[in-house]
N, C-alpha and C. Protein backbone atom coordinates (compact mmCIF):
# COMPACT_ATOMS: atom_id res chain seq x y z
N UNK A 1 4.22 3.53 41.72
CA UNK A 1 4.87 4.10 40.55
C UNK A 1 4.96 3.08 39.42
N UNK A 2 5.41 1.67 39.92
CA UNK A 2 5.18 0.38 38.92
C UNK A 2 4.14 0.25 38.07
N UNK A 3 2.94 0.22 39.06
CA UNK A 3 1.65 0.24 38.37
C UNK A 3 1.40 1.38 37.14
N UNK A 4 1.56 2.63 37.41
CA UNK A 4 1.20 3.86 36.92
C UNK A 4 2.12 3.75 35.45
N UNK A 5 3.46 3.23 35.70
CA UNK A 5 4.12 2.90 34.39
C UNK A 5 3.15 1.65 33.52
N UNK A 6 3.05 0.79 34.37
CA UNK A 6 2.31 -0.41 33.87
C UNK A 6 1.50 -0.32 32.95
N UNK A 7 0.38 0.59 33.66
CA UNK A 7 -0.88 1.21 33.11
C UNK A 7 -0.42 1.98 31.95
N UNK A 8 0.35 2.60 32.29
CA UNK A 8 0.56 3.79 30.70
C UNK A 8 1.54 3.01 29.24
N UNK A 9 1.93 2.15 29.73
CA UNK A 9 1.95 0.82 29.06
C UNK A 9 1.10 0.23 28.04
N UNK A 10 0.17 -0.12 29.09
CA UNK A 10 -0.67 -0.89 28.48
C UNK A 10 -2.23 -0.14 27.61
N UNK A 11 -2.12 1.28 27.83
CA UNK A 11 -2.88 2.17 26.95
C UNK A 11 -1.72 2.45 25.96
N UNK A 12 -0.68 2.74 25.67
CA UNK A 12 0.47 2.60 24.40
C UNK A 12 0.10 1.51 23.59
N UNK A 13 0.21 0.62 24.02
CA UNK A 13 0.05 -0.82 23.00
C UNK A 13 -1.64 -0.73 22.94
N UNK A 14 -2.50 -0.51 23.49
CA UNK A 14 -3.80 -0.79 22.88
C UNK A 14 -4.46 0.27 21.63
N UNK A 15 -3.61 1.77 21.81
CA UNK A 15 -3.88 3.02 21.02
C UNK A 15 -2.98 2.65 19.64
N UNK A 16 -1.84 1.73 19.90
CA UNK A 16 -1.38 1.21 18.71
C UNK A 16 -1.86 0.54 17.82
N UNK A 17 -2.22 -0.24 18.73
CA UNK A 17 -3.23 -1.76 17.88
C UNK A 17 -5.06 -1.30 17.09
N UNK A 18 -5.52 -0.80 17.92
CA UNK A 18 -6.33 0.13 17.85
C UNK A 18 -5.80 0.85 15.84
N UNK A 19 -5.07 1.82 16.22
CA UNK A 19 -4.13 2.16 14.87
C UNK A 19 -4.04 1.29 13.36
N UNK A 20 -3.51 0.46 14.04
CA UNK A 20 -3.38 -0.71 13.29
C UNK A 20 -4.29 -1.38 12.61
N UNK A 21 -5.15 -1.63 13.51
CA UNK A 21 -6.95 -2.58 12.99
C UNK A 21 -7.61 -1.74 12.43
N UNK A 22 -7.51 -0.10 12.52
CA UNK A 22 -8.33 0.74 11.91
C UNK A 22 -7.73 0.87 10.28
N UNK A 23 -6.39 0.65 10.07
CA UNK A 23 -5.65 0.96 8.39
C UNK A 23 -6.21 -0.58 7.91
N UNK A 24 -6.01 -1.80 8.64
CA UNK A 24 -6.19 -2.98 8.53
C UNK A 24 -7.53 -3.05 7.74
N UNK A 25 -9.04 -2.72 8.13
CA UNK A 25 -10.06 -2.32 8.24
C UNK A 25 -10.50 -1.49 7.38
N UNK A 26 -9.91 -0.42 7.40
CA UNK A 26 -10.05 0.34 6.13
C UNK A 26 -9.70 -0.25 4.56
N UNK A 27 -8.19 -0.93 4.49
CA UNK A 27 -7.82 -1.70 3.48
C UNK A 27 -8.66 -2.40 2.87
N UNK A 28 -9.35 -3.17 3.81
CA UNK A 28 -10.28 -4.93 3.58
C UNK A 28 -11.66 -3.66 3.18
N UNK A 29 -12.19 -3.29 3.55
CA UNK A 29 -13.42 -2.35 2.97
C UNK A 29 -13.56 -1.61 1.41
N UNK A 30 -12.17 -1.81 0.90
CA UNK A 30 -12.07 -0.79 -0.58
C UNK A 30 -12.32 -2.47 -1.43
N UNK A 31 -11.32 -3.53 -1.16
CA UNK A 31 -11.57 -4.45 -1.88
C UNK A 31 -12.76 -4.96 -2.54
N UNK A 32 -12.99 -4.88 -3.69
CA UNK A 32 -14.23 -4.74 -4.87
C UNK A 32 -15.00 -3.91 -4.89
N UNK A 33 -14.07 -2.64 -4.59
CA UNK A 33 -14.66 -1.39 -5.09
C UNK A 33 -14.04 -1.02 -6.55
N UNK A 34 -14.61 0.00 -7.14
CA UNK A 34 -13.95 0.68 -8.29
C UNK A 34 -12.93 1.25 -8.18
N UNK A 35 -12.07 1.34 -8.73
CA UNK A 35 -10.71 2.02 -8.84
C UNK A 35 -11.16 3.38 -9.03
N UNK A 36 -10.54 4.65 -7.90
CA UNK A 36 -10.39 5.75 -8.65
C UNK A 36 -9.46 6.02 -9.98
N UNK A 37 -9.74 7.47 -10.39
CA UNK A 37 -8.82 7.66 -11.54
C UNK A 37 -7.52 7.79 -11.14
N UNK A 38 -7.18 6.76 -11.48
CA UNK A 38 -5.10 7.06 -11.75
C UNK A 38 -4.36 7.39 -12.94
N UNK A 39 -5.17 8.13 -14.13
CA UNK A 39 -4.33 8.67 -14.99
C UNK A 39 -3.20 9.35 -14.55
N UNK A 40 -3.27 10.13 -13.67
CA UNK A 40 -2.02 10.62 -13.25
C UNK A 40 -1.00 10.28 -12.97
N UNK A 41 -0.87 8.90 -12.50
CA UNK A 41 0.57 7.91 -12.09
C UNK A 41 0.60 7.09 -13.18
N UNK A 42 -0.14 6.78 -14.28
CA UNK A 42 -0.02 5.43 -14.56
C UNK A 42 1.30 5.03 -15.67
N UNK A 43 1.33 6.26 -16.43
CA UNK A 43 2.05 6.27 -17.36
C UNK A 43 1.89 4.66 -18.08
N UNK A 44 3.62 4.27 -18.29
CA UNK A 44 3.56 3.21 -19.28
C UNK A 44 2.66 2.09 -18.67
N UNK A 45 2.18 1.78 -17.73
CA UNK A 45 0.94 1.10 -17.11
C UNK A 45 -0.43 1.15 -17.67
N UNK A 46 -0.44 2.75 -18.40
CA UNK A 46 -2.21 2.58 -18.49
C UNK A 46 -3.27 1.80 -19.42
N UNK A 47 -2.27 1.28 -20.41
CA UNK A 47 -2.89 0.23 -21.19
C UNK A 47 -2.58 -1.44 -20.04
N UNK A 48 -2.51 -1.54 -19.33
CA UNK A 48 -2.27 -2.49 -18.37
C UNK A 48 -3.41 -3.08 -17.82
N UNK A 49 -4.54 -4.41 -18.17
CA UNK A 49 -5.62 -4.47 -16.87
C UNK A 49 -5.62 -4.60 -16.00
N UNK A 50 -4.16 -5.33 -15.74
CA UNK A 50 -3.94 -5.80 -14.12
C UNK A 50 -2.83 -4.78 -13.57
N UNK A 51 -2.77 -3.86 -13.11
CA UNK A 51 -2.03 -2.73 -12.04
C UNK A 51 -1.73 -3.04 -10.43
N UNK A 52 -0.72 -3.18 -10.15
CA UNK A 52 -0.10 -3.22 -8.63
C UNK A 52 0.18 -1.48 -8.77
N UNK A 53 -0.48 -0.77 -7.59
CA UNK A 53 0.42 0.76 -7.18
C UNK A 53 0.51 0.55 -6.23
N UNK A 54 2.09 0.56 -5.84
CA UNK A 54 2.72 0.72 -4.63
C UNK A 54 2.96 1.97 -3.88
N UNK A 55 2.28 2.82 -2.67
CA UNK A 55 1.82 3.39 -2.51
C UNK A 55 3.47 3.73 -1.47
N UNK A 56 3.96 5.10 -1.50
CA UNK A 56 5.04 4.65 -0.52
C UNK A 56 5.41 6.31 -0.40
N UNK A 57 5.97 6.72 0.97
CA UNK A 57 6.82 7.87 1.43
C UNK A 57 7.92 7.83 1.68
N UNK A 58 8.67 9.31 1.22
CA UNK A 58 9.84 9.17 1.37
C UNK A 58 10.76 9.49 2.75
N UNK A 59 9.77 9.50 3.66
CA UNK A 59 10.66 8.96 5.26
C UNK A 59 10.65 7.87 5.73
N UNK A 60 9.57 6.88 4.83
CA UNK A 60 9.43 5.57 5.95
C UNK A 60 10.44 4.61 5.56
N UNK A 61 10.95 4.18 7.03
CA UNK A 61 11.99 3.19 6.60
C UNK A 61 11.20 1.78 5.90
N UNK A 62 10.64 1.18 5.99
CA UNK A 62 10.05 0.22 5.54
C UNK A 62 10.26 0.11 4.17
N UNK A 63 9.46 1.72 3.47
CA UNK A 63 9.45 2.05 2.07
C UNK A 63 11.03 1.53 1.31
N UNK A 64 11.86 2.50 2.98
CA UNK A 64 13.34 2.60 1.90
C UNK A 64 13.57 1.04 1.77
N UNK A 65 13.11 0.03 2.34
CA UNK A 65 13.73 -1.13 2.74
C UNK A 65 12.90 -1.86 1.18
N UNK A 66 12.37 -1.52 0.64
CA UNK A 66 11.44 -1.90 -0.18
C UNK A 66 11.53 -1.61 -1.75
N UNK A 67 12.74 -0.19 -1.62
CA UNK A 67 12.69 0.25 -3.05
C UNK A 67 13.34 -0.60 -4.00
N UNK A 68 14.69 -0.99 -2.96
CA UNK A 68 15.52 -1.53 -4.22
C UNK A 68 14.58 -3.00 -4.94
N UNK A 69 14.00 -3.90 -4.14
CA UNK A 69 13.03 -4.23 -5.35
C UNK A 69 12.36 -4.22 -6.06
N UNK A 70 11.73 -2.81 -5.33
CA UNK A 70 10.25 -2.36 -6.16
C UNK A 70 11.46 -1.51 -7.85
N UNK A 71 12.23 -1.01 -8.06
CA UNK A 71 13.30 -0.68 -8.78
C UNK A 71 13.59 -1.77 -9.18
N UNK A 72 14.01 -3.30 -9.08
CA UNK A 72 14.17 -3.81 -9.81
C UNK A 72 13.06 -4.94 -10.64
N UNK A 73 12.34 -5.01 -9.80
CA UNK A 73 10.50 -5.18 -10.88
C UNK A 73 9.73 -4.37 -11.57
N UNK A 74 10.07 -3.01 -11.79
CA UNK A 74 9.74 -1.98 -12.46
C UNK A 74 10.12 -2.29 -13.37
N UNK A 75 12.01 -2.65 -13.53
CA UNK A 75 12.22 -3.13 -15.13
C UNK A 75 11.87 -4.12 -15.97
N UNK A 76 11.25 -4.94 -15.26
CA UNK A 76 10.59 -6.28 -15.93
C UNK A 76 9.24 -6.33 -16.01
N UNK A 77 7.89 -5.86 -14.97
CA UNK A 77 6.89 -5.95 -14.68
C UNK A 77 6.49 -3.79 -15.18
N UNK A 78 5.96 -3.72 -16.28
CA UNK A 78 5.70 -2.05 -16.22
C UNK A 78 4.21 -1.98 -15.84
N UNK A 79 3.40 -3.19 -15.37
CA UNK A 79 2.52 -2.63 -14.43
C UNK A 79 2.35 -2.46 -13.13
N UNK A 80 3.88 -2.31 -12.47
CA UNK A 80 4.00 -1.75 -11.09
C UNK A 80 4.50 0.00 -11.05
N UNK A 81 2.87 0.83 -10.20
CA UNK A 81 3.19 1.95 -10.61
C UNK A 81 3.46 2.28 -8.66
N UNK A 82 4.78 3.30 -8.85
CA UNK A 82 5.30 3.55 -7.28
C UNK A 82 4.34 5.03 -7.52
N UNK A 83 4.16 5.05 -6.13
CA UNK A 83 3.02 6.71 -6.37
C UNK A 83 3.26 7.33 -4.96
N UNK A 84 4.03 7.68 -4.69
CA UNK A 84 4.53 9.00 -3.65
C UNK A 84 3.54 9.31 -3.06
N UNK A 85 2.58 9.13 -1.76
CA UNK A 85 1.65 9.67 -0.98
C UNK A 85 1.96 11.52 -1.16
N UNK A 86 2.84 11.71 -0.77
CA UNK A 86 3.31 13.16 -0.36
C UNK A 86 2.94 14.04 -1.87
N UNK A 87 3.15 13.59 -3.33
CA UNK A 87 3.01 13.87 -4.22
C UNK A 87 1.90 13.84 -4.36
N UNK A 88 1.47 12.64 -4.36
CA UNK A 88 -0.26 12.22 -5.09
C UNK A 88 -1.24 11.69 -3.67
N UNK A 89 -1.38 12.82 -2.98
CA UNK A 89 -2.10 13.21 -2.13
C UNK A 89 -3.74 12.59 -1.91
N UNK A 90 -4.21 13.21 -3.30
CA UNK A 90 -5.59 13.05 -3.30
C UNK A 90 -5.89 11.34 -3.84
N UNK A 91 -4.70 11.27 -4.80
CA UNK A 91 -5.07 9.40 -5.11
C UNK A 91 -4.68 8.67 -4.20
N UNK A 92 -4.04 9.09 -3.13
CA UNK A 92 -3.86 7.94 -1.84
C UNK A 92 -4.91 8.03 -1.18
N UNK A 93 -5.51 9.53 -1.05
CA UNK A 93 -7.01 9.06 -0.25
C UNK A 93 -8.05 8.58 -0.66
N UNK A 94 -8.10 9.03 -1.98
CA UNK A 94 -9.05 7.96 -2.65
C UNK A 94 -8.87 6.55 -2.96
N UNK A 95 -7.83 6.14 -2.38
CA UNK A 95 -7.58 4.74 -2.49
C UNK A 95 -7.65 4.45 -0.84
N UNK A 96 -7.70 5.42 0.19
CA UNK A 96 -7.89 5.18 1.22
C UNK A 96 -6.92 4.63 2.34
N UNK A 97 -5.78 4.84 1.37
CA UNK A 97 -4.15 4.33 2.13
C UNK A 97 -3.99 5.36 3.41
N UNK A 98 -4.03 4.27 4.74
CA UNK A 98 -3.57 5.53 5.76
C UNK A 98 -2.52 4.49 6.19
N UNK A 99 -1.12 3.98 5.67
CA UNK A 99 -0.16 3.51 5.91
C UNK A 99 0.80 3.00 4.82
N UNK A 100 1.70 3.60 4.77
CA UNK A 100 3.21 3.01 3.77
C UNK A 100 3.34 2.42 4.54
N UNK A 101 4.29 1.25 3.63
CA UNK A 101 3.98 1.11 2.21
C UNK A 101 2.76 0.41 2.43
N UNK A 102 2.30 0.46 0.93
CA UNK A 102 1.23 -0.43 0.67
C UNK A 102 0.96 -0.84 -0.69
N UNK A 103 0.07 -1.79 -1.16
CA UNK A 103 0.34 -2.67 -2.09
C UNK A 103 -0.89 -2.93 -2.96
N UNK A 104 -1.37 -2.22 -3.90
CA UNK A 104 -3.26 -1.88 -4.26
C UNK A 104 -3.29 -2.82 -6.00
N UNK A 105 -3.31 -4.32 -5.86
CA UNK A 105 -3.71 -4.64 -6.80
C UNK A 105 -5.17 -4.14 -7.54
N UNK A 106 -5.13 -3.67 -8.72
CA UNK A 106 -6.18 -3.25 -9.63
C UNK A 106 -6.57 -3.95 -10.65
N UNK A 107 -7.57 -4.62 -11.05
CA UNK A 107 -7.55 -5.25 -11.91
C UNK A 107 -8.82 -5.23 -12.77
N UNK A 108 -8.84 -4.81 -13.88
CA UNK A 108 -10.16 -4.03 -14.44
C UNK A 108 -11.00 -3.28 -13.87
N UNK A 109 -10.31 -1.83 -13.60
CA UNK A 109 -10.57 -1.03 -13.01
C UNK A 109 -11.14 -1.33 -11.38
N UNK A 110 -10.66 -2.64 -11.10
CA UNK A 110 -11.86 -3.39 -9.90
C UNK A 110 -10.78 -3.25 -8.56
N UNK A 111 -10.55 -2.62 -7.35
CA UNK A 111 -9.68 -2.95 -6.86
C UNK A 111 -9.72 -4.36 -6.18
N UNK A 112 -8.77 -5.25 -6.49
CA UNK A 112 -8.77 -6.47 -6.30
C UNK A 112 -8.10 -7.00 -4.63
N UNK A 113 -6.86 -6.66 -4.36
CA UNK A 113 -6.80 -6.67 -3.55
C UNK A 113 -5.57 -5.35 -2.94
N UNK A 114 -5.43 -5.59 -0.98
CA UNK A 114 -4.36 -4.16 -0.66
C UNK A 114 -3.74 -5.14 0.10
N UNK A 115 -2.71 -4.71 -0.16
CA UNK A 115 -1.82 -5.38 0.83
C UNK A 115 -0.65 -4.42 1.72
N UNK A 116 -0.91 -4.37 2.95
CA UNK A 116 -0.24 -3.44 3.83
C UNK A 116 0.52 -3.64 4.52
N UNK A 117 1.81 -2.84 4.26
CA UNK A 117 3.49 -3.28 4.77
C UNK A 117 4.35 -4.07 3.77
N UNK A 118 5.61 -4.21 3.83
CA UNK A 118 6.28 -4.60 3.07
C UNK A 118 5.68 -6.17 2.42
N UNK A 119 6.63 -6.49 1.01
CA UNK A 119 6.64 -7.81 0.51
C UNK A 119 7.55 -8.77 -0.30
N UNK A 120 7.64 -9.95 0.08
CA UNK A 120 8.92 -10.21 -0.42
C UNK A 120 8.74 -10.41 -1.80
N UNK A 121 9.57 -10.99 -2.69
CA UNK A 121 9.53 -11.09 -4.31
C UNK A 121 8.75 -11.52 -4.56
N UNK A 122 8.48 -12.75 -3.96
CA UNK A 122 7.46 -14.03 -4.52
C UNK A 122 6.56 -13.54 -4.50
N UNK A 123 5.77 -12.92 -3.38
CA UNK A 123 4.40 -12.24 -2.80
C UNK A 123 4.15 -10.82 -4.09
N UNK A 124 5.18 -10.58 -4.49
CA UNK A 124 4.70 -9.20 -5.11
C UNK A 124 5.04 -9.57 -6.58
N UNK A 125 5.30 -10.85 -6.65
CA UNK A 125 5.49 -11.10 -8.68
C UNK A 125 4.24 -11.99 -8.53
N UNK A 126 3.79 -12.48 -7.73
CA UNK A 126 2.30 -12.79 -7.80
C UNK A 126 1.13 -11.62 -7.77
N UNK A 127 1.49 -10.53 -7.21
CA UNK A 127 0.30 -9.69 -6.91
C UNK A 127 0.57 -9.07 -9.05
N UNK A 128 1.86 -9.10 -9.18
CA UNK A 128 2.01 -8.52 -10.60
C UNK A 128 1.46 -9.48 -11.97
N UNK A 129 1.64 -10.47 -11.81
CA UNK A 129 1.19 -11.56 -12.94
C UNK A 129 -0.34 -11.80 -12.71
N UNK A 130 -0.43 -12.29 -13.67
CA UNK A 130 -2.22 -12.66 -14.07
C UNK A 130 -1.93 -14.59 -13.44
N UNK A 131 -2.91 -14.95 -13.12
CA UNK A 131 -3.15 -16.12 -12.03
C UNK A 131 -3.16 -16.84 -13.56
């Protein structure tokens, strides 16, 4: 019976990871591709060359753990655009997000880089400023 738990164990954690390396994987594959169209989110952003969209749902705890900064770099940084998967459906798949949150620097129309799962200040006022 040990074993049989064991075993079903250890297919849990590999169907996870598995999971994991496939969003991982997907992410690293869009980098220096073209940006789809995001007129639709961009608002006060769209004269912006360099764009962070933070890609996020409204059940995941992670997200919630994430807003109150992403809310308070919105007021200082207006090229961080938050874009609701559940809302903007078709621009998360065309950006290829299969995990909130996530983090899609754009930068002349070029996607530059994704960054997947939460981030602390430092990490995300760098992804927002020009180098």
């Amino acid at each position: 019976m040990q074993t049989l738990v064991f075993i079903s164990f250890v297919i849990f954690v590999g169907l996870v990871l598995a999971l994991q390396l496939s969003a991982y994987w997907r992410a690293r594959r869009i980098v220096g591709s073209a940006a789809p169209d995001t007129s639709s989110v961009d608002g006060i952003a769209a004269g912006e060359r360099r764009r962070v969209y933070y890609f996020f749902a409204e059940n995941c705890g992670p997200c919630r753990a994430m807003a109150p900064l992403v809310a308070r770099l919105q007021q200082t940084h207006r090229n961080l655009v938050k874009v609701d998967v559940a809302q903007s459906m078709a621009l998360a798949q065309a950006f290829g997000i299969t995990a909130t949150p996530s983090f899609v620097l754009v930068e002349d129309n070029t996607i530059r880089q994704v960054h997947l799962g939460g981030l602390n200040e430092t990490r995300l006022k760098r992804m927002l400023e020009a180098n």
